[in-house]
PDB file of N, CA and C in Angstrom:
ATOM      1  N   UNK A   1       0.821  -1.191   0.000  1.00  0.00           N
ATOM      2  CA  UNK A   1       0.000   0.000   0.000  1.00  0.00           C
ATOM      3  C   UNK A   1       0.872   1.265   0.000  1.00  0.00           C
ATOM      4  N   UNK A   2       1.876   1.515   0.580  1.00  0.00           N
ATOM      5  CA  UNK A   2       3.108   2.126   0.930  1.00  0.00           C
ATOM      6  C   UNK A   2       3.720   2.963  -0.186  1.00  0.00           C
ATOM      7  N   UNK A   3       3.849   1.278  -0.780  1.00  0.00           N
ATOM      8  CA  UNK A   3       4.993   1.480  -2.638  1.00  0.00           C
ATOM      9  C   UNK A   3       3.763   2.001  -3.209  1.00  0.00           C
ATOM     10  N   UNK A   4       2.718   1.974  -3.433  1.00  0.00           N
ATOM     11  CA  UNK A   4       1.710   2.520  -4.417  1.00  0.00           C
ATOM     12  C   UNK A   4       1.337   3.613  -4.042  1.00  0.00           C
ATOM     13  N   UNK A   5       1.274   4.614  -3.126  1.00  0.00           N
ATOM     14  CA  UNK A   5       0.967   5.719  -2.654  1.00  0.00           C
ATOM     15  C   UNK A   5       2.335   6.540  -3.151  1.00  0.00           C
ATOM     16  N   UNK A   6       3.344   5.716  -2.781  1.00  0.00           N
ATOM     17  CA  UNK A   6       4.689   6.488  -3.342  1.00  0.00           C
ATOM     18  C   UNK A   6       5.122   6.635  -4.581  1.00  0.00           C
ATOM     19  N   UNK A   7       4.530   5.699  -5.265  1.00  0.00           N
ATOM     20  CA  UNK A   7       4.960   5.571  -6.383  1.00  0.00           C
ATOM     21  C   UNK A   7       3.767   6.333  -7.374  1.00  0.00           C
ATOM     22  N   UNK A   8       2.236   6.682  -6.836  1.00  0.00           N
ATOM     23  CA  UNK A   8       1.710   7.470  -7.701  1.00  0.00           C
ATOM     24  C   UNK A   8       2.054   8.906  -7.332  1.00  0.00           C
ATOM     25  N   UNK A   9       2.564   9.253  -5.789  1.00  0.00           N
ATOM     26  CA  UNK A   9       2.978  10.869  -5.567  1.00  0.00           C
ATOM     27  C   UNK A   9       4.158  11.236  -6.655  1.00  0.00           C
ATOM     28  N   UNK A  10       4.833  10.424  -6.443  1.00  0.00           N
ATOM     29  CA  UNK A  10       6.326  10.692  -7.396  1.00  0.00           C
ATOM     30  C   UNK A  10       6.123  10.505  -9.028  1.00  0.00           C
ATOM     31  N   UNK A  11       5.078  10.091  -9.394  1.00  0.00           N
ATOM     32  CA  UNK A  11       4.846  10.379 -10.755  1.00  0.00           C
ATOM     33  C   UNK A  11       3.984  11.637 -10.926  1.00  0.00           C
ATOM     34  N   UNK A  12       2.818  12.473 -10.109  1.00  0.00           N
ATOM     35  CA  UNK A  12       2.493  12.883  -9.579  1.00  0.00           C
ATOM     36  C   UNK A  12       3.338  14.554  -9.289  1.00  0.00           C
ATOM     37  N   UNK A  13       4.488  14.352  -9.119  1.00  0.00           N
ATOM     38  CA  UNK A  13       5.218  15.330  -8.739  1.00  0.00           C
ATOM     39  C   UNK A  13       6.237  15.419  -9.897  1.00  0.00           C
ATOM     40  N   UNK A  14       6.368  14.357 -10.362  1.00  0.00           N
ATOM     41  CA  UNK A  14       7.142  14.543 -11.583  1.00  0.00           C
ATOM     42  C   UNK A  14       6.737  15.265 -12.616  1.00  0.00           C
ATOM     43  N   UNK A  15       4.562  14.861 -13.240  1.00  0.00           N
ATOM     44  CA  UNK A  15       3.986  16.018 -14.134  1.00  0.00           C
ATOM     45  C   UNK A  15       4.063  16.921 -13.423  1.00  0.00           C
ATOM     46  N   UNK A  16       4.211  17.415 -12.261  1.00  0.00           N
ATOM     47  CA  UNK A  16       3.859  18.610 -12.074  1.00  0.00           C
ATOM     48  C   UNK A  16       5.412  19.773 -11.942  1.00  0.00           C
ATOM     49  N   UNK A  17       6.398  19.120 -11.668  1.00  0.00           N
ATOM     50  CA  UNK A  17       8.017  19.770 -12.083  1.00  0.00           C
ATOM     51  C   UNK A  17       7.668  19.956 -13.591  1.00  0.00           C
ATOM     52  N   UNK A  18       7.404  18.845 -14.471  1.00  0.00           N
ATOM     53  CA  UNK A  18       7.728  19.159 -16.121  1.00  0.00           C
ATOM     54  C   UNK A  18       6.920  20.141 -16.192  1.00  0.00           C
ATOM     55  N   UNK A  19       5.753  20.420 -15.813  1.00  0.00           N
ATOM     56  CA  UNK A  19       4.501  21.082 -16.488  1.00  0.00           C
ATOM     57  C   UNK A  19       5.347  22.548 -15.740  1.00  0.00           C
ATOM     58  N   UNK A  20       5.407  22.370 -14.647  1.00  0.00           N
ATOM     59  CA  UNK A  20       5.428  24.355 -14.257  1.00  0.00           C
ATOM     60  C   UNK A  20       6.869  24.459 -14.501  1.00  0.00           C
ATOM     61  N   UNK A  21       8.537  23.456 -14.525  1.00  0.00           N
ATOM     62  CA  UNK A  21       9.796  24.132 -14.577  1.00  0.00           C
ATOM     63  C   UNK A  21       9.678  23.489 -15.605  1.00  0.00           C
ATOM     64  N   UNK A  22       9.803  23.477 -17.034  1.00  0.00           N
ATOM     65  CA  UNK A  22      10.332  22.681 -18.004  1.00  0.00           C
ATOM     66  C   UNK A  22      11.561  22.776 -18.071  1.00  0.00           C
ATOM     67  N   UNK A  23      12.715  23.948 -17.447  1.00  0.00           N
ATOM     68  CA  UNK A  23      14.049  24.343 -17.946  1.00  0.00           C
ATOM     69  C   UNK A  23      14.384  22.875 -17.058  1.00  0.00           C
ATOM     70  N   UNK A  24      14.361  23.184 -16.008  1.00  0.00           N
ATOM     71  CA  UNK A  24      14.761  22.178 -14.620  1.00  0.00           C
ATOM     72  C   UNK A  24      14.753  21.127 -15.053  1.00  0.00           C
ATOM     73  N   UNK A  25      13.572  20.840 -15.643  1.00  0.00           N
ATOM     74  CA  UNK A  25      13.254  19.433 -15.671  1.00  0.00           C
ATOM     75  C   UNK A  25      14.156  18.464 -16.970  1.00  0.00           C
ATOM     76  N   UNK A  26      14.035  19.623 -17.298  1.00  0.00           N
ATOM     77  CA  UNK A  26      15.009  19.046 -19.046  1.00  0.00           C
ATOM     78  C   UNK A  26      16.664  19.013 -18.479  1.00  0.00           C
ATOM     79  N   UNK A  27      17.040  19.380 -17.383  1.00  0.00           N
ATOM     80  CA  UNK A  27      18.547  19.505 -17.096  1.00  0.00           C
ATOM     81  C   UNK A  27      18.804  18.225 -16.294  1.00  0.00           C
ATOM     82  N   UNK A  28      17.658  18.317 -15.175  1.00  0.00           N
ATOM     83  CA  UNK A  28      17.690  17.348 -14.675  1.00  0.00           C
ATOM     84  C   UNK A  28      17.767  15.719 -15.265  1.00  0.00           C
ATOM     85  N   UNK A  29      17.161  15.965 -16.405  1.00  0.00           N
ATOM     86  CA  UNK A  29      17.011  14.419 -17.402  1.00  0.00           C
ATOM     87  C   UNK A  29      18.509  14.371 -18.014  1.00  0.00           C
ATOM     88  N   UNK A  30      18.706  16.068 -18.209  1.00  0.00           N
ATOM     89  CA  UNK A  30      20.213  15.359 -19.643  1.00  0.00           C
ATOM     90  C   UNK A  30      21.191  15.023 -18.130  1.00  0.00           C
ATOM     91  N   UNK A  31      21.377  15.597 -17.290  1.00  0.00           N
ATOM     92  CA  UNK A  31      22.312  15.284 -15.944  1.00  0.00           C
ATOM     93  C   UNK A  31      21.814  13.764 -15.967  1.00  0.00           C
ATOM     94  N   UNK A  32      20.921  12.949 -15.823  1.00  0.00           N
ATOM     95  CA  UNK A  32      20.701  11.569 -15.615  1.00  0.00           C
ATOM     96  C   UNK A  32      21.352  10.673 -16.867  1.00  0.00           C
ATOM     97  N   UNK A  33      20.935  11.297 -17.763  1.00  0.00           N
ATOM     98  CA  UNK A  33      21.080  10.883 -19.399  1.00  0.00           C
ATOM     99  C   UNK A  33      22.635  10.584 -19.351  1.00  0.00           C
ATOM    100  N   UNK A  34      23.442  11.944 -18.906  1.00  0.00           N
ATOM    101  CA  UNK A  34      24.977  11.896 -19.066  1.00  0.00           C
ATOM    102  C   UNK A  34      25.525  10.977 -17.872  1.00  0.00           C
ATOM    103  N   UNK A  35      24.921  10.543 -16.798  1.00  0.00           N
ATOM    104  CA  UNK A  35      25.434   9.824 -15.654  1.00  0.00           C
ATOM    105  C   UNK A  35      24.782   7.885 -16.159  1.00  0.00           C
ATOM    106  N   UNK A  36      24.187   8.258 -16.789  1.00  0.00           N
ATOM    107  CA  UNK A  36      23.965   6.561 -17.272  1.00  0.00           C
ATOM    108  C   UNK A  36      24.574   6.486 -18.515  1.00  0.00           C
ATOM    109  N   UNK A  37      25.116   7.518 -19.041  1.00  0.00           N
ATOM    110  CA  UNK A  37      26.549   7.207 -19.966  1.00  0.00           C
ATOM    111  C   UNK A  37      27.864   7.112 -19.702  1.00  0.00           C
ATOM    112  N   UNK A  38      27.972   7.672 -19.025  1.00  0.00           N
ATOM    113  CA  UNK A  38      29.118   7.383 -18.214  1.00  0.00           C
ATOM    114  C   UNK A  38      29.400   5.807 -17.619  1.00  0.00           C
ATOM    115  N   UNK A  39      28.298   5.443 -16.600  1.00  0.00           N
ATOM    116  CA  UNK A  39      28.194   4.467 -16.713  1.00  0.00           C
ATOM    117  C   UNK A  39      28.294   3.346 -17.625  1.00  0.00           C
ATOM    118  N   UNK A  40      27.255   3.415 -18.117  1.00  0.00           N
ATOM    119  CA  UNK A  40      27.650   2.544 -19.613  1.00  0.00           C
ATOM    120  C   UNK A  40      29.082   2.830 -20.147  1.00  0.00           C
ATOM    121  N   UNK A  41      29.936   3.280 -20.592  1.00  0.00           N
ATOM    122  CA  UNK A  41      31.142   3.800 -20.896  1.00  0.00           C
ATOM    123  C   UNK A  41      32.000   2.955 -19.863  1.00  0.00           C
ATOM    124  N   UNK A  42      31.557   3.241 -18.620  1.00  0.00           N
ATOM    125  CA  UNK A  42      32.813   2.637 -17.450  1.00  0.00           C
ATOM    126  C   UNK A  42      32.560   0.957 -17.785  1.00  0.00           C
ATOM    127  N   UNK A  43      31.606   0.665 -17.859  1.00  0.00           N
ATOM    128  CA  UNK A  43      31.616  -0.928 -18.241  1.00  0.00           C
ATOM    129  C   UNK A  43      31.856  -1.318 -19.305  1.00  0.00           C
ATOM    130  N   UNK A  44      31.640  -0.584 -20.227  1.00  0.00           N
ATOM    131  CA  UNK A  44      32.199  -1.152 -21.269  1.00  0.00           C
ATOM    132  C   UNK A  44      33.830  -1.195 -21.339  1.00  0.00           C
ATOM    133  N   UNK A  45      34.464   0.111 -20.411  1.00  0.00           N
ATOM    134  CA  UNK A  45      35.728   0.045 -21.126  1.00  0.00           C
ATOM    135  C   UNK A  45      36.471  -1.468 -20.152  1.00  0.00           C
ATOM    136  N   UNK A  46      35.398  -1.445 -18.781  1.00  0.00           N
ATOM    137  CA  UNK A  46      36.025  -2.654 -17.896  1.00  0.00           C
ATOM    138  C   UNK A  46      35.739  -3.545 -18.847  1.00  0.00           C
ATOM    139  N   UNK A  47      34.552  -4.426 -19.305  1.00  0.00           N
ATOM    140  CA  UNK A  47      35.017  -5.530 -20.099  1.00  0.00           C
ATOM    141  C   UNK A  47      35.955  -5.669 -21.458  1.00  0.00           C
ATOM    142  N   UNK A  48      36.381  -4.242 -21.716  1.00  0.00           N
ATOM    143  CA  UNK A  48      36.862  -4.597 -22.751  1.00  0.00           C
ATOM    144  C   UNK A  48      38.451  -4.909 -22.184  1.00  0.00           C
ATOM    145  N   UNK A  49      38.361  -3.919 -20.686  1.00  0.00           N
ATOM    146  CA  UNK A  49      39.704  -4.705 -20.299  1.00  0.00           C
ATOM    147  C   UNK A  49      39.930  -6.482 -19.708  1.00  0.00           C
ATOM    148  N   UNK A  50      38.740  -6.035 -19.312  1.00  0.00           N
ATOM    149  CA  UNK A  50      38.414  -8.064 -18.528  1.00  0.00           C
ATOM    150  C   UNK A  50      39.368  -8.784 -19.779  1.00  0.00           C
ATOM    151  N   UNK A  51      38.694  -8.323 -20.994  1.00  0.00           N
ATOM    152  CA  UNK A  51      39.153  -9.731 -22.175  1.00  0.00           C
ATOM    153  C   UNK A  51      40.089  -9.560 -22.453  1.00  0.00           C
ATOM    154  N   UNK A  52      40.786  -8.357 -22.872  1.00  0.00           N
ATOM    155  CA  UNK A  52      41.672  -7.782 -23.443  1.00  0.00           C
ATOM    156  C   UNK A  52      43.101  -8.387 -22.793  1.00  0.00           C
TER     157      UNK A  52
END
């Protein structure tokens, strides 16, 4: 009951950041965007050392 109350506020709060800050909200995504590339990047370059 907990996870579903939380999980509809936080979607919930999420339209409502995009709808009234769009600047924010768009920075906030490419900041996520560039940190799960990075990521991706760090693993890739580890397996390419694993084999290598």
């Amino acid at each position: 009951m907990v996870k579903k109350v939380l999980t509809w506020g936080g979607l919930a709060f999420l339209l409502f950041f995009v709808a009234f800050r769009p600047e924010s909200a768009a920075e906030v995504f490419k900041s996520i965007g560039a940190a799960i590339g990075d990521i991706a990047q760090g693993l890739g370059e580890f397996f390419t050392n694993l084999v290598a």
